[in-house]
N, C-alpha and C. Protein backbone atom coordinates (compact mmCIF):
# COMPACT_ATOMS: atom_id res chain seq x y z
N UNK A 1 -10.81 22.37 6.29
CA UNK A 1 -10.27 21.15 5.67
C UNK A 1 -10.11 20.05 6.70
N UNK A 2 -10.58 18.98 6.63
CA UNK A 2 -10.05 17.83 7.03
C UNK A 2 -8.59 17.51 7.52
N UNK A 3 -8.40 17.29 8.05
CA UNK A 3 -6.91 17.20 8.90
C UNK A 3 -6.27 15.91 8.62
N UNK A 4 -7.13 15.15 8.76
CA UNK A 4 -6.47 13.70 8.21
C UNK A 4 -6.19 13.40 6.33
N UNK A 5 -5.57 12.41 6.20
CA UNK A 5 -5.06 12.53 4.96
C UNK A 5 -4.90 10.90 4.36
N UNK A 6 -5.52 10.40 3.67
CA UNK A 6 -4.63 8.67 3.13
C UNK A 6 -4.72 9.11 1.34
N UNK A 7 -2.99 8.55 1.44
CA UNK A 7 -2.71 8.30 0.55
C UNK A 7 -2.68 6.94 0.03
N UNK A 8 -2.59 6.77 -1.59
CA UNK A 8 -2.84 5.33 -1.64
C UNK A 8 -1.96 5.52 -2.71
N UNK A 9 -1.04 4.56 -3.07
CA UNK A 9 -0.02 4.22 -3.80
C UNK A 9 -0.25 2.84 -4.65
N UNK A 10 -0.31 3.33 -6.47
CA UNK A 10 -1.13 2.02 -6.98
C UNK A 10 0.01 2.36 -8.27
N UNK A 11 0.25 0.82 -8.62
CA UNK A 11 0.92 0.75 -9.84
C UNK A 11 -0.08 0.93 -11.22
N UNK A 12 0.33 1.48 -11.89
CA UNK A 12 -0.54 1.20 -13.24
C UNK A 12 -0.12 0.00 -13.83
N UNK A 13 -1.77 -0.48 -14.23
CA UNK A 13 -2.08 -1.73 -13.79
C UNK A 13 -1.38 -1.67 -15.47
N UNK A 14 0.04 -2.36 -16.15
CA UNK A 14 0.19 -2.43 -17.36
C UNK A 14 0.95 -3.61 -17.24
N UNK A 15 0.55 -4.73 -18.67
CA UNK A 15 0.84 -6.19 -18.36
C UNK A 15 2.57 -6.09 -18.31
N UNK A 16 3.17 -7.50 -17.75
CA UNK A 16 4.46 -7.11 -17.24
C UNK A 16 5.26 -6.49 -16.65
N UNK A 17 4.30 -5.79 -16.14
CA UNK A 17 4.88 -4.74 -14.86
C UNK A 17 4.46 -4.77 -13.40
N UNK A 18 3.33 -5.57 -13.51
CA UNK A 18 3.12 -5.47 -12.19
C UNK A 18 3.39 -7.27 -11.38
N UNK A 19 3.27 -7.28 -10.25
CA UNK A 19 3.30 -8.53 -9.54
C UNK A 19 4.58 -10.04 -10.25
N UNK A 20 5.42 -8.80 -10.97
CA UNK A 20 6.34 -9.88 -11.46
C UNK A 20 6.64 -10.89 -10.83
N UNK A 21 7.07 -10.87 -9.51
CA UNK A 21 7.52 -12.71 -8.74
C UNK A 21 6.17 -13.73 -9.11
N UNK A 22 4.86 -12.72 -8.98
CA UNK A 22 3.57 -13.86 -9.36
C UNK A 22 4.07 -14.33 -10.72
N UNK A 23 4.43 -13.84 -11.52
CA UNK A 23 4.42 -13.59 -13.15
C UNK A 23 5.14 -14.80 -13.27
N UNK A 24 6.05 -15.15 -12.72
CA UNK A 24 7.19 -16.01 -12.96
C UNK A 24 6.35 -17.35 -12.86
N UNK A 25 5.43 -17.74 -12.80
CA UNK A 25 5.30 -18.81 -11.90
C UNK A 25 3.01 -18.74 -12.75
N UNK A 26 2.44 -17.88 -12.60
CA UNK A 26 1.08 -17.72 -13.83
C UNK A 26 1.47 -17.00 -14.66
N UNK A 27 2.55 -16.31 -15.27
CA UNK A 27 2.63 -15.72 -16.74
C UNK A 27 2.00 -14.59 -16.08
N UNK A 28 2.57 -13.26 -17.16
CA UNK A 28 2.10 -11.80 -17.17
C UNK A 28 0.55 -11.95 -17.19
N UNK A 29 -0.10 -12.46 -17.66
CA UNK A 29 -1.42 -12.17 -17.94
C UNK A 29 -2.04 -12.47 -16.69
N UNK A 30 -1.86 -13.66 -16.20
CA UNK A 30 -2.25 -13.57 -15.35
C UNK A 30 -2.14 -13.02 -13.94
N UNK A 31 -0.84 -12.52 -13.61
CA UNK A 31 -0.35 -11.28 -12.62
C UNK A 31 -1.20 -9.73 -13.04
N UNK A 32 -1.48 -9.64 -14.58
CA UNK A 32 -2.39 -8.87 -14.62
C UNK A 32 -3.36 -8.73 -14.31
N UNK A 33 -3.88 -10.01 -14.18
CA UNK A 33 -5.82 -9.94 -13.40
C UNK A 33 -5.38 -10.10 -12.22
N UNK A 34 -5.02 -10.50 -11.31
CA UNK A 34 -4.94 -10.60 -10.04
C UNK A 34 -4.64 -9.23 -9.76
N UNK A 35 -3.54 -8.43 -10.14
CA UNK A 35 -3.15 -6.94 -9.37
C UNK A 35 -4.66 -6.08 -9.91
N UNK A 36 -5.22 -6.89 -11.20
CA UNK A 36 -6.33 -5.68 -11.64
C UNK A 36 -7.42 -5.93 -10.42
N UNK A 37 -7.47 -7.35 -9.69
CA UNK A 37 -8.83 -7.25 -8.42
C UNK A 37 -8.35 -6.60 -7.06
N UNK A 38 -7.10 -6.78 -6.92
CA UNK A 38 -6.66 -6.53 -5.97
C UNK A 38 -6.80 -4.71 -6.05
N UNK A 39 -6.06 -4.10 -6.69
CA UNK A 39 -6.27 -2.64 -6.81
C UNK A 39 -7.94 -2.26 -6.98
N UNK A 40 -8.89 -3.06 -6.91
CA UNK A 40 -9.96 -2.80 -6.70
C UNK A 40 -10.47 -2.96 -5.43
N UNK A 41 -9.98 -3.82 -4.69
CA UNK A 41 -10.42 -3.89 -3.51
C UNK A 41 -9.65 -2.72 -2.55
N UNK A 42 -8.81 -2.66 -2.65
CA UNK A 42 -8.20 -1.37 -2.45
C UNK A 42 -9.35 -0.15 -2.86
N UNK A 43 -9.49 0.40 -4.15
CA UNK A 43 -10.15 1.39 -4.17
C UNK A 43 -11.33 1.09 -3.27
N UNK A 44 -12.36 -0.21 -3.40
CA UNK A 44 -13.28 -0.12 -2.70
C UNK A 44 -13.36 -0.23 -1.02
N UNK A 45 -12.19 -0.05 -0.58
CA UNK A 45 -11.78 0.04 1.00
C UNK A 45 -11.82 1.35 1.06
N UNK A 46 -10.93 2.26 0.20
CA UNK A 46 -10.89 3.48 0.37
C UNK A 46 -11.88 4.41 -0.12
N UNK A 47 -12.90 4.10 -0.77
CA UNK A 47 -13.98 4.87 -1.06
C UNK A 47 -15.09 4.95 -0.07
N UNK A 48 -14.76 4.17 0.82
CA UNK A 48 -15.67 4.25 1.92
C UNK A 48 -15.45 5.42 3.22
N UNK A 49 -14.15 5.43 2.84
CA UNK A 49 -13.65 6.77 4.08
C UNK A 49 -14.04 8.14 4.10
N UNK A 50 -14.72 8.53 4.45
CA UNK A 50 -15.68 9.97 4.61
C UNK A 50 -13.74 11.03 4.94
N UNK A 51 -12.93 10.65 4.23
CA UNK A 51 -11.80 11.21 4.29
C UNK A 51 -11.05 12.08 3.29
N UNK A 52 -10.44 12.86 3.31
CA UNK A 52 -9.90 13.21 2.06
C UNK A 52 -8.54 12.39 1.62
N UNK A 53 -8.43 11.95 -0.09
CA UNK A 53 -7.72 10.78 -0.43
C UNK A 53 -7.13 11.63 -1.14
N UNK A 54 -5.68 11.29 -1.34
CA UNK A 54 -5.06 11.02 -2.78
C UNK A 54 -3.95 10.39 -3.28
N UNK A 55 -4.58 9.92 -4.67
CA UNK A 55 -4.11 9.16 -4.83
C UNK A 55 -2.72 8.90 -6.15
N UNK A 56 -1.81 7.96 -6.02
CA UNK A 56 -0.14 8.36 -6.48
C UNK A 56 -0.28 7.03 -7.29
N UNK A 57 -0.42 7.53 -8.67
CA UNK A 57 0.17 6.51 -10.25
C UNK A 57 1.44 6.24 -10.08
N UNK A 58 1.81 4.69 -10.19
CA UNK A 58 3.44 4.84 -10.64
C UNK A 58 4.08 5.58 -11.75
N UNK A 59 2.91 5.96 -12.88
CA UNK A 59 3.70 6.26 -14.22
C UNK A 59 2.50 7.29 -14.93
N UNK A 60 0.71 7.01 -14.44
CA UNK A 60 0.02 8.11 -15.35
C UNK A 60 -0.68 8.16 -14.83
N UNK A 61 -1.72 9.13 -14.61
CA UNK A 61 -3.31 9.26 -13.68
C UNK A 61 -4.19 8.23 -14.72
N UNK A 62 -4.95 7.23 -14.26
CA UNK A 62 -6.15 6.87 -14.88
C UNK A 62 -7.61 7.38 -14.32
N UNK A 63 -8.29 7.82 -15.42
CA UNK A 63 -9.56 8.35 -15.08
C UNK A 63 -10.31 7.84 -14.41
N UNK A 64 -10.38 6.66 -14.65
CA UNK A 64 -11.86 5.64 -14.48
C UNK A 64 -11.38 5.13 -13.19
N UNK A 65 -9.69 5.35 -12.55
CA UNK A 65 -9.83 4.62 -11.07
C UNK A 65 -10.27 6.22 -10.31
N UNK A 66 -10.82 5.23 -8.98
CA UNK A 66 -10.74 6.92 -8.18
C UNK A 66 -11.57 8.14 -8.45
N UNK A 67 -12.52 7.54 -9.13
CA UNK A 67 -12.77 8.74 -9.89
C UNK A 67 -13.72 10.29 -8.88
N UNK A 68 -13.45 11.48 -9.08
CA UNK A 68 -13.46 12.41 -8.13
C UNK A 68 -12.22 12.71 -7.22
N UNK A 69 -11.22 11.95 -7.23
CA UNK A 69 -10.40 12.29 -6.30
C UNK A 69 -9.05 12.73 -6.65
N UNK A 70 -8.50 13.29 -5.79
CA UNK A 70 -7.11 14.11 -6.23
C UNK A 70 -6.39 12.63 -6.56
N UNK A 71 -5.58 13.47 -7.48
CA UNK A 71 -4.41 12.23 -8.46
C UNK A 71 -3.99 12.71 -8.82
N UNK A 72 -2.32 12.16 -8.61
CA UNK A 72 -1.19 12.88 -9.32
C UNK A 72 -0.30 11.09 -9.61
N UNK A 73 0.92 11.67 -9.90
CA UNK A 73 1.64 10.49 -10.36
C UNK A 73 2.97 10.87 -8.84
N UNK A 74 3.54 9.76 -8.87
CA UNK A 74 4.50 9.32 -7.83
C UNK A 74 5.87 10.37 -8.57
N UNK A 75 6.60 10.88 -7.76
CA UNK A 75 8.12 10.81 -8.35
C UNK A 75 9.08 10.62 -7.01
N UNK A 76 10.41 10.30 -7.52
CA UNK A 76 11.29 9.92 -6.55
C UNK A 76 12.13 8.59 -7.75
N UNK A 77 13.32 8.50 -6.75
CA UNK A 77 14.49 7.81 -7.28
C UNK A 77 14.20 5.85 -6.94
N UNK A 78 13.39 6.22 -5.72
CA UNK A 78 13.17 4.67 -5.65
C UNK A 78 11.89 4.43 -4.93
N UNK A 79 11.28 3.76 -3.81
CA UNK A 79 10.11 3.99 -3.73
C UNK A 79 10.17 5.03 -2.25
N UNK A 80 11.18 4.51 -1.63
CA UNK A 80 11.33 5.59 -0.27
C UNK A 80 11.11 7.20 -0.35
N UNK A 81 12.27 7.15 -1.46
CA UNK A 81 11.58 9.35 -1.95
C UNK A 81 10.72 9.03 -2.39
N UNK A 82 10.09 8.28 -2.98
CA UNK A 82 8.33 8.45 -3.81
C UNK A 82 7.34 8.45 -2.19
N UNK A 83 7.88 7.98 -1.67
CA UNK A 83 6.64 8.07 -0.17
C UNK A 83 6.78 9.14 0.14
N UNK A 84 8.38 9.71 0.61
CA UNK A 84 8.78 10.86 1.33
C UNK A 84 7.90 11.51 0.48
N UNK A 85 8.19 12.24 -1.05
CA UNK A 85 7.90 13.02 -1.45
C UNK A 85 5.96 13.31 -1.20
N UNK A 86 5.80 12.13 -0.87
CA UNK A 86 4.33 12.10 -0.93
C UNK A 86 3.37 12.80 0.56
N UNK A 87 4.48 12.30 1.45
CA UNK A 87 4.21 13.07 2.87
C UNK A 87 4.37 14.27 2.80
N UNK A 88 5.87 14.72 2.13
CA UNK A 88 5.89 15.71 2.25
C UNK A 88 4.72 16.88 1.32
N UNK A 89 4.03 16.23 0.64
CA UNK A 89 3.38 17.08 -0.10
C UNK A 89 1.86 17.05 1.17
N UNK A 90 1.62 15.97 1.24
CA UNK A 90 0.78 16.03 2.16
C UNK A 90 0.96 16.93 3.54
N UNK A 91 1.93 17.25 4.05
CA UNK A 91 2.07 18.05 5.27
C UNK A 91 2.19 19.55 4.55
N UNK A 92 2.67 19.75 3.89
CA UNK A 92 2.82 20.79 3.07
C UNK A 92 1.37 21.47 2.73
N UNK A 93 0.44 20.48 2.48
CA UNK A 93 -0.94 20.89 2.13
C UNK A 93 -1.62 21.43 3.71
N UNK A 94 -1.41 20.88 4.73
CA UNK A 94 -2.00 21.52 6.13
C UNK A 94 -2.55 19.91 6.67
N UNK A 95 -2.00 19.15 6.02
CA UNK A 95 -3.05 17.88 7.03
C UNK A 95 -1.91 17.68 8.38
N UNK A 96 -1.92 16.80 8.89
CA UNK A 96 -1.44 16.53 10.38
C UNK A 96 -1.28 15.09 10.81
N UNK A 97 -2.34 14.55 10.49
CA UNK A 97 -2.37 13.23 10.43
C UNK A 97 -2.55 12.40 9.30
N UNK A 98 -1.75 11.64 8.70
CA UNK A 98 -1.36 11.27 7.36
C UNK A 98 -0.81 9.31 7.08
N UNK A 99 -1.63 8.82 6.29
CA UNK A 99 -1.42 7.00 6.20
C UNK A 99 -1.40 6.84 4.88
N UNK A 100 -0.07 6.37 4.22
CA UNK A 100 0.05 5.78 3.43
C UNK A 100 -0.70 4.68 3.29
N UNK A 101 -1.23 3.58 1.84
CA UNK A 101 -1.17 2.82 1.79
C UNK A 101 -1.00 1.88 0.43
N UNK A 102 -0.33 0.62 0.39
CA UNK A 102 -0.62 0.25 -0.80
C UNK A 102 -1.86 -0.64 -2.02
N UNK A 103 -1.50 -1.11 -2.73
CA UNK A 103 -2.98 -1.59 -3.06
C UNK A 103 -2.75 -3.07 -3.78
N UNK A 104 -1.94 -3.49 -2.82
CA UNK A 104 -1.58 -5.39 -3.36
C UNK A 104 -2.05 -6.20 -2.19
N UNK A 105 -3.12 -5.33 -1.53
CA UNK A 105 -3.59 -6.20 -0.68
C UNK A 105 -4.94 -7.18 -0.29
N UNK A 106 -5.41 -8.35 -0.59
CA UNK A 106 -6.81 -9.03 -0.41
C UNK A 106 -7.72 -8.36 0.67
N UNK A 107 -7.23 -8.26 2.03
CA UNK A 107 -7.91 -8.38 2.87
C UNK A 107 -7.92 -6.61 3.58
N UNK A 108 -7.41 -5.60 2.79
CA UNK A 108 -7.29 -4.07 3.37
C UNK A 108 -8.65 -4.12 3.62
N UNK A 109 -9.34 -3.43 4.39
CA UNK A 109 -10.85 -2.64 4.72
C UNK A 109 -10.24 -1.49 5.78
N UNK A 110 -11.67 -0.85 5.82
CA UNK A 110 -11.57 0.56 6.02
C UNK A 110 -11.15 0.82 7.38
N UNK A 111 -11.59 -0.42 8.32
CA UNK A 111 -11.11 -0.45 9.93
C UNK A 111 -9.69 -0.47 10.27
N UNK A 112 -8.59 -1.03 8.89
CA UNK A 112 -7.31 -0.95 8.90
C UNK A 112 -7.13 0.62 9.03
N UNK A 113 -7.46 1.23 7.90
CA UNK A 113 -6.78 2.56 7.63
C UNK A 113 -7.26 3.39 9.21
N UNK A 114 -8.40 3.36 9.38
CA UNK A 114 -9.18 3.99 10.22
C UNK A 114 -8.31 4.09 11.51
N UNK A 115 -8.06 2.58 11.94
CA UNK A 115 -6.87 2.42 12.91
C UNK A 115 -5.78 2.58 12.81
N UNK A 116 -5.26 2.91 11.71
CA UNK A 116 -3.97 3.56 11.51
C UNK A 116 -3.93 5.26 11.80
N UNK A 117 -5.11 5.83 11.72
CA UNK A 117 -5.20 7.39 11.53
C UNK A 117 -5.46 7.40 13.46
N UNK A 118 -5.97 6.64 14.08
CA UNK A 118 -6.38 6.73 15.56
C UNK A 118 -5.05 6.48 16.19
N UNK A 119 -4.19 5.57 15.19
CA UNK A 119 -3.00 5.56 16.24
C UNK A 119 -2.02 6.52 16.33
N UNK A 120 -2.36 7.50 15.17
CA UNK A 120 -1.13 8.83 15.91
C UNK A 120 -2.21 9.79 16.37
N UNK A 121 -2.89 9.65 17.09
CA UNK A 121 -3.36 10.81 17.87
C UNK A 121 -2.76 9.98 19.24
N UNK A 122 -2.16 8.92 19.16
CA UNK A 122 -1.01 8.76 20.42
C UNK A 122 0.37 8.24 20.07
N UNK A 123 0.59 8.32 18.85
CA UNK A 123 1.83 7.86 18.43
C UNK A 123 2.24 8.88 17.09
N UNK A 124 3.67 9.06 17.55
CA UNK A 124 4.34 9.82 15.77
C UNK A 124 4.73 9.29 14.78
N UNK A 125 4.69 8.12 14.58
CA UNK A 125 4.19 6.89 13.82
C UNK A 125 3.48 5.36 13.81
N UNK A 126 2.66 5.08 12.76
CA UNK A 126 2.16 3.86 12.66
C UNK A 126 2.47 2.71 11.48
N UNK A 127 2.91 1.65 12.05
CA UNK A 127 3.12 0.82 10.21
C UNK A 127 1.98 -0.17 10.36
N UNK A 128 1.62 -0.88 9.36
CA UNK A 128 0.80 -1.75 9.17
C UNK A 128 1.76 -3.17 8.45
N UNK A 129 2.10 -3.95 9.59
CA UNK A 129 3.02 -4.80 8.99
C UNK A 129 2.58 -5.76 7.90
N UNK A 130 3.31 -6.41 7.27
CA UNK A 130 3.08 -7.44 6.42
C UNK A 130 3.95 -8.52 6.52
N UNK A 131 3.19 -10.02 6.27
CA UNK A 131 3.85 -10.64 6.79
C UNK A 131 5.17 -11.19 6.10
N UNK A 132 5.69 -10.34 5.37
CA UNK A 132 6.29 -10.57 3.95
C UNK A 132 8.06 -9.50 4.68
N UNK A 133 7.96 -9.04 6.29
CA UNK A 133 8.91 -8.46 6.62
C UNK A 133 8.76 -6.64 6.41
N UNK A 134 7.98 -6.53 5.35
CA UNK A 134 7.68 -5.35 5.25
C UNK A 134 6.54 -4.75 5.78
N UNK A 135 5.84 -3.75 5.02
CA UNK A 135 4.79 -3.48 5.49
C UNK A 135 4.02 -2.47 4.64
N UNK A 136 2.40 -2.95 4.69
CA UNK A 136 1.42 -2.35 3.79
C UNK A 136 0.65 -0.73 3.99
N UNK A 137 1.24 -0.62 5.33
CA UNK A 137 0.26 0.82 5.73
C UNK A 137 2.04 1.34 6.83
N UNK A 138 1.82 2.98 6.38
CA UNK A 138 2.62 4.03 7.17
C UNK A 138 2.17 5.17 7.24
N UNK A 139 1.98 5.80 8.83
CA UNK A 139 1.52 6.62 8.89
C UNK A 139 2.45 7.70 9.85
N UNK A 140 2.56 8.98 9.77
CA UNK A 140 2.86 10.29 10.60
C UNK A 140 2.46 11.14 10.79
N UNK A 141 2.46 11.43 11.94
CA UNK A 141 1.69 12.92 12.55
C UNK A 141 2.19 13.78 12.64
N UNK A 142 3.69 13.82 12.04
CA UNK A 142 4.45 14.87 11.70
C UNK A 142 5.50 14.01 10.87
N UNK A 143 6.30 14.86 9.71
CA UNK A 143 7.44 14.34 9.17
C UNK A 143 8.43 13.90 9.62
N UNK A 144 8.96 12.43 9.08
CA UNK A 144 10.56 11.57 9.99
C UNK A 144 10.44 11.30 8.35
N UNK A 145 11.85 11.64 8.13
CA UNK A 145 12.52 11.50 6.49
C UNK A 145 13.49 10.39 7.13
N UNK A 146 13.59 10.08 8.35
CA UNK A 146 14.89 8.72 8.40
C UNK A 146 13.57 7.25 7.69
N UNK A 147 12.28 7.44 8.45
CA UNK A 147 11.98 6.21 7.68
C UNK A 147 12.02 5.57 6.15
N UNK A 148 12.53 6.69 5.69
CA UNK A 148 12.07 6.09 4.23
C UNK A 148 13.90 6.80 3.11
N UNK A 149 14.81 6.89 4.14
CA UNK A 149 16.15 6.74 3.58
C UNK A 149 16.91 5.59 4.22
N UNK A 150 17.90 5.28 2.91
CA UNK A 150 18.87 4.23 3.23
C UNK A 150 18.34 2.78 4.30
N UNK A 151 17.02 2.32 2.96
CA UNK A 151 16.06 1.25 3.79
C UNK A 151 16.40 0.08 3.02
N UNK A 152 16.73 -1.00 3.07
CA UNK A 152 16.42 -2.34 2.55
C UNK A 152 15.14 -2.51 1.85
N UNK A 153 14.63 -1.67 1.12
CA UNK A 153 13.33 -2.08 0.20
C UNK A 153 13.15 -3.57 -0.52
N UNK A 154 12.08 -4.01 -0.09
CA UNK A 154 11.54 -5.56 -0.72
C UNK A 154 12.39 -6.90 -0.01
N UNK A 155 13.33 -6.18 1.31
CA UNK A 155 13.94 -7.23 1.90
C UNK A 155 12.78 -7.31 3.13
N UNK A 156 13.33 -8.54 3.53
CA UNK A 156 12.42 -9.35 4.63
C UNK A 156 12.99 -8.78 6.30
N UNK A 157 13.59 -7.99 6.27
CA UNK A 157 14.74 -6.94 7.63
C UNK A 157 13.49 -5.63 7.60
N UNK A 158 13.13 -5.52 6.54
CA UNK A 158 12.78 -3.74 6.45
C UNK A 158 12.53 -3.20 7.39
N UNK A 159 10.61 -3.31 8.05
CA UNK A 159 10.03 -3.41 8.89
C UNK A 159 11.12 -3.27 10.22
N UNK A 160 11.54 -4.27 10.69
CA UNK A 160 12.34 -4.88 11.70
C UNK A 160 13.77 -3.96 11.81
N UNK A 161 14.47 -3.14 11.54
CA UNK A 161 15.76 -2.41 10.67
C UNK A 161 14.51 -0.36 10.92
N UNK A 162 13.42 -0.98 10.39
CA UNK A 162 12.89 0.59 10.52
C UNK A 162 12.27 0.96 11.92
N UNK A 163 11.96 -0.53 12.73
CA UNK A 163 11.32 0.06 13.98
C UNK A 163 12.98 0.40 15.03
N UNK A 164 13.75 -0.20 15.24
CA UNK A 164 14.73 -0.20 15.69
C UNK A 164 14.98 1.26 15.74
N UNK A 165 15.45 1.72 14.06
CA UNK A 165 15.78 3.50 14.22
C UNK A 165 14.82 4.02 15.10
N UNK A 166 13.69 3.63 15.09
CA UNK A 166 12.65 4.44 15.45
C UNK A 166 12.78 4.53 17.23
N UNK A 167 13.47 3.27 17.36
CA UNK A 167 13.39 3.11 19.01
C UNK A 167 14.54 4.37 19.38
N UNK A 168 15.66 3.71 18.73
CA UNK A 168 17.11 4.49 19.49
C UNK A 168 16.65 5.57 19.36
N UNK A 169 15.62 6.57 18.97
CA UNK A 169 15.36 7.88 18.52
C UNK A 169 14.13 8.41 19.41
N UNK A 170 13.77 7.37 20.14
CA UNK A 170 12.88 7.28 21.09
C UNK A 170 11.27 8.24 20.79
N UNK A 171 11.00 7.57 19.10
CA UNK A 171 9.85 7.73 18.53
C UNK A 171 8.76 7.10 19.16
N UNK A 172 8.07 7.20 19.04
CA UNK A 172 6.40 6.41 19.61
C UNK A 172 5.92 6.14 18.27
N UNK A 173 5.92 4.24 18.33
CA UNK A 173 5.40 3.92 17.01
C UNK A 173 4.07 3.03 17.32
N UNK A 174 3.16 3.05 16.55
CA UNK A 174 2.15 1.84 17.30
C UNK A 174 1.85 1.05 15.92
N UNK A 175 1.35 0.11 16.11
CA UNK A 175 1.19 -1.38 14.85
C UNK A 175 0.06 -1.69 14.73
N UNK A 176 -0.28 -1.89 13.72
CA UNK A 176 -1.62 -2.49 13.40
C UNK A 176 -1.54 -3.80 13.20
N UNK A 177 -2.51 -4.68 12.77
CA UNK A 177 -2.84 -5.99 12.52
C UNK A 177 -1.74 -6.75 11.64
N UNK A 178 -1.29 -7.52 11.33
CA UNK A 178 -0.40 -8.00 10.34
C UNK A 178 -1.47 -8.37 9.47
N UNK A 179 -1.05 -8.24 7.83
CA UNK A 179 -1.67 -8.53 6.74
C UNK A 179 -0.35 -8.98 5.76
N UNK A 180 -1.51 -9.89 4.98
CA UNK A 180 -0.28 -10.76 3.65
C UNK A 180 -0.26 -9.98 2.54
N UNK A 181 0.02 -9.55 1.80
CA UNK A 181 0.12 -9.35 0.23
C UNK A 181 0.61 -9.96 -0.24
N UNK A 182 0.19 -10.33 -1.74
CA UNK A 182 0.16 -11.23 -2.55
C UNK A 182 1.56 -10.87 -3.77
N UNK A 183 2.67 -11.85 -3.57
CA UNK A 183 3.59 -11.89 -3.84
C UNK A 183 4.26 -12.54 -4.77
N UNK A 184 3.61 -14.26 -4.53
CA UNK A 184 4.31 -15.23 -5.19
C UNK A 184 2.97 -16.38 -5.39
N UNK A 185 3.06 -17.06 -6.18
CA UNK A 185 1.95 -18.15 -6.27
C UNK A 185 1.09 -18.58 -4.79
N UNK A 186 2.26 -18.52 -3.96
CA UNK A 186 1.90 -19.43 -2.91
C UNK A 186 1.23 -18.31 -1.60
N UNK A 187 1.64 -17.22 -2.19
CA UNK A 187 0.38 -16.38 -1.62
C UNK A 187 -0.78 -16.29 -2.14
N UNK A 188 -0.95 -16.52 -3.35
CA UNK A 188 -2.51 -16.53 -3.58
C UNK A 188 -2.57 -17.51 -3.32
N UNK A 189 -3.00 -19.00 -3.74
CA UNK A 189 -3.54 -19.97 -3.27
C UNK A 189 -4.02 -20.17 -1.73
N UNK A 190 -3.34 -19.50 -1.16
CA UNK A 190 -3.43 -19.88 0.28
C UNK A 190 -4.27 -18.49 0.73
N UNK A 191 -4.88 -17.28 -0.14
CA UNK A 191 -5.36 -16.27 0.07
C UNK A 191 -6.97 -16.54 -0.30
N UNK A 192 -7.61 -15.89 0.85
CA UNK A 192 -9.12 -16.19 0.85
C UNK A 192 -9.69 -15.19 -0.17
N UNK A 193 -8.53 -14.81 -0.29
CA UNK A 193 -9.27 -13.63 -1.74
C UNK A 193 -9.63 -14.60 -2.50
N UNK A 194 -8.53 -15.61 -3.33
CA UNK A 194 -8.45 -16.46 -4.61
C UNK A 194 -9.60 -17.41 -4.64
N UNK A 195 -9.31 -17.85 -3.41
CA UNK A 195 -10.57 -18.85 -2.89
C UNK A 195 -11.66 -18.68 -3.04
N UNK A 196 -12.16 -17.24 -2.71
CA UNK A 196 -13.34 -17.06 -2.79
C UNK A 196 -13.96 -16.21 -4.10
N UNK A 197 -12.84 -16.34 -4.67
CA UNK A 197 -13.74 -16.00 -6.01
C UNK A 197 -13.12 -16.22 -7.35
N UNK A 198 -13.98 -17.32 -7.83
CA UNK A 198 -14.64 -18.01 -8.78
C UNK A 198 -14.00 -17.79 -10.12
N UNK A 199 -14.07 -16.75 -10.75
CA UNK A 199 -13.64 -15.89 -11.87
C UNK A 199 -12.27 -15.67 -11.64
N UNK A 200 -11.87 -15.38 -11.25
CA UNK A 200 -10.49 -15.18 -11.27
C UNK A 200 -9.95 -16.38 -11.38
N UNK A 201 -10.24 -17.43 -10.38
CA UNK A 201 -9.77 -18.88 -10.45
C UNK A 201 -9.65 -19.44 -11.88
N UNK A 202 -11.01 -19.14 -12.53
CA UNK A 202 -11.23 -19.73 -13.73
C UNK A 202 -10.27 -18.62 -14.77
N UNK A 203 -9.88 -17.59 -14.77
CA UNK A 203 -9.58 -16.79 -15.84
C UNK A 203 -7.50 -17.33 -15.49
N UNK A 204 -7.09 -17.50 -14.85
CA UNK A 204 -5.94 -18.25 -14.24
C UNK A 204 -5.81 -19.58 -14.30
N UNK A 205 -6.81 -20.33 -14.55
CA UNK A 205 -6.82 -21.84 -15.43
C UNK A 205 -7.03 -21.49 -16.72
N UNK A 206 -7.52 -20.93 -17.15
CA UNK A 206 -7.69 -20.96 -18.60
C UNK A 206 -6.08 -20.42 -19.47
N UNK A 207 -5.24 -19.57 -18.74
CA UNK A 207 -4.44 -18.84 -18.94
C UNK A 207 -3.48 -19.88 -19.29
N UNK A 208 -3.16 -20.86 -18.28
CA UNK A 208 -1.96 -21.44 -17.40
C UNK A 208 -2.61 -23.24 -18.40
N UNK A 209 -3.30 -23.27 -18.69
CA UNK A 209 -3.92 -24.61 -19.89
C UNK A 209 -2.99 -24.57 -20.99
């Protein structure tokens, strides 16, 4: 078996549920097409990894994403046990080296994850910050259950609050690239995702008319 491991963590894509702060500002429908390209670019980052994947529904397995690959659904009380639980299933299975990631991101490709899995063969953790305070990619080469209890989730500290524990504990963490996810209006517009494609632009004017 393969030793390495990415997980990918995707909401089911169901209108009003996803990208709500976008929602507020283009309406549900249109937070629906945007999380529906975005979770595609995601899959198509991760289908490229000659890796073993699997992948975590917020609420049901869909067939048609992913298709061939292990899928289960997320559980946990908030999203921190939904990660934990997810490592822990993953170490539990025999992998060793292990990267979360999520799938609200424009610009993920495969050199992110890739460099996230290279950085614990010298570090016992890796995050992939975002510039949003948090962060889009976490990885361990062995289990730490402090990262993902009693965390400020969706605050702008997170990140910053989680490397700290990590110091006084005198973990070895290493960082990848900073990346944006798409949050609020004013992250897409200003995202070369939106920009550069056409259809979406137009299916988000037509909406918002």
């Amino acid at each position: 078996m393969n030793k390495s491991l990415v997980i990918v963590f995707v909401k089911n894509i169901k209108l009003g549920t996803v990208k709500t702060r976008l929602a507020k500002t283009i309406g549900d429908f249109g937070a629906f097409e945007v999380y529906t390209e975005l979770v595609k670019i995601t899959e198509k980052a991760t289908q490229k990894l000659d890796i073993d994947k699997r992948i975590y529904f917020s609420n049901a397995i869909v067939d048609d994403q992913w298709k061939g690959e292990y899928k289960v659904v997320q559980h946990g009380a908030d999203l921190g046990e939904r990660m934990l639980n997810a490592f822990k299933d993953g170490f539990g299975a025999g992998y060793n080296n292990i990267v979360l990631v999520g799938s609200d991101l424009p610009d993920i490709d495969v050199a992110h994850i890739k460099n996230g899995l290279e950085a614990l063969n010298t570090n016992e953790v890796v995050f992939g910050p975002a510039e949003d305070g948090g962060y889009y990619l976490v990885g361990m080469s062995k289990l730490n259950t402090e990262i993902f209890t009693n965390k400020p989730w969706s605050q702008p500290n997170l990140l910053e609050l989680t490397l700290q524990e990590l110091q006084s504990n005198q973990i070895s963490v290493g960082t990848l690239d900073t990346l944006n996810d798409i949050d609020t209006y004013e992250d897409l517009i200003a995202s070369d995702f939106y920009k550069s494609n056409n259809k979406l632009q137009e299916k988000i004017q037509q909406l918002n008319d």
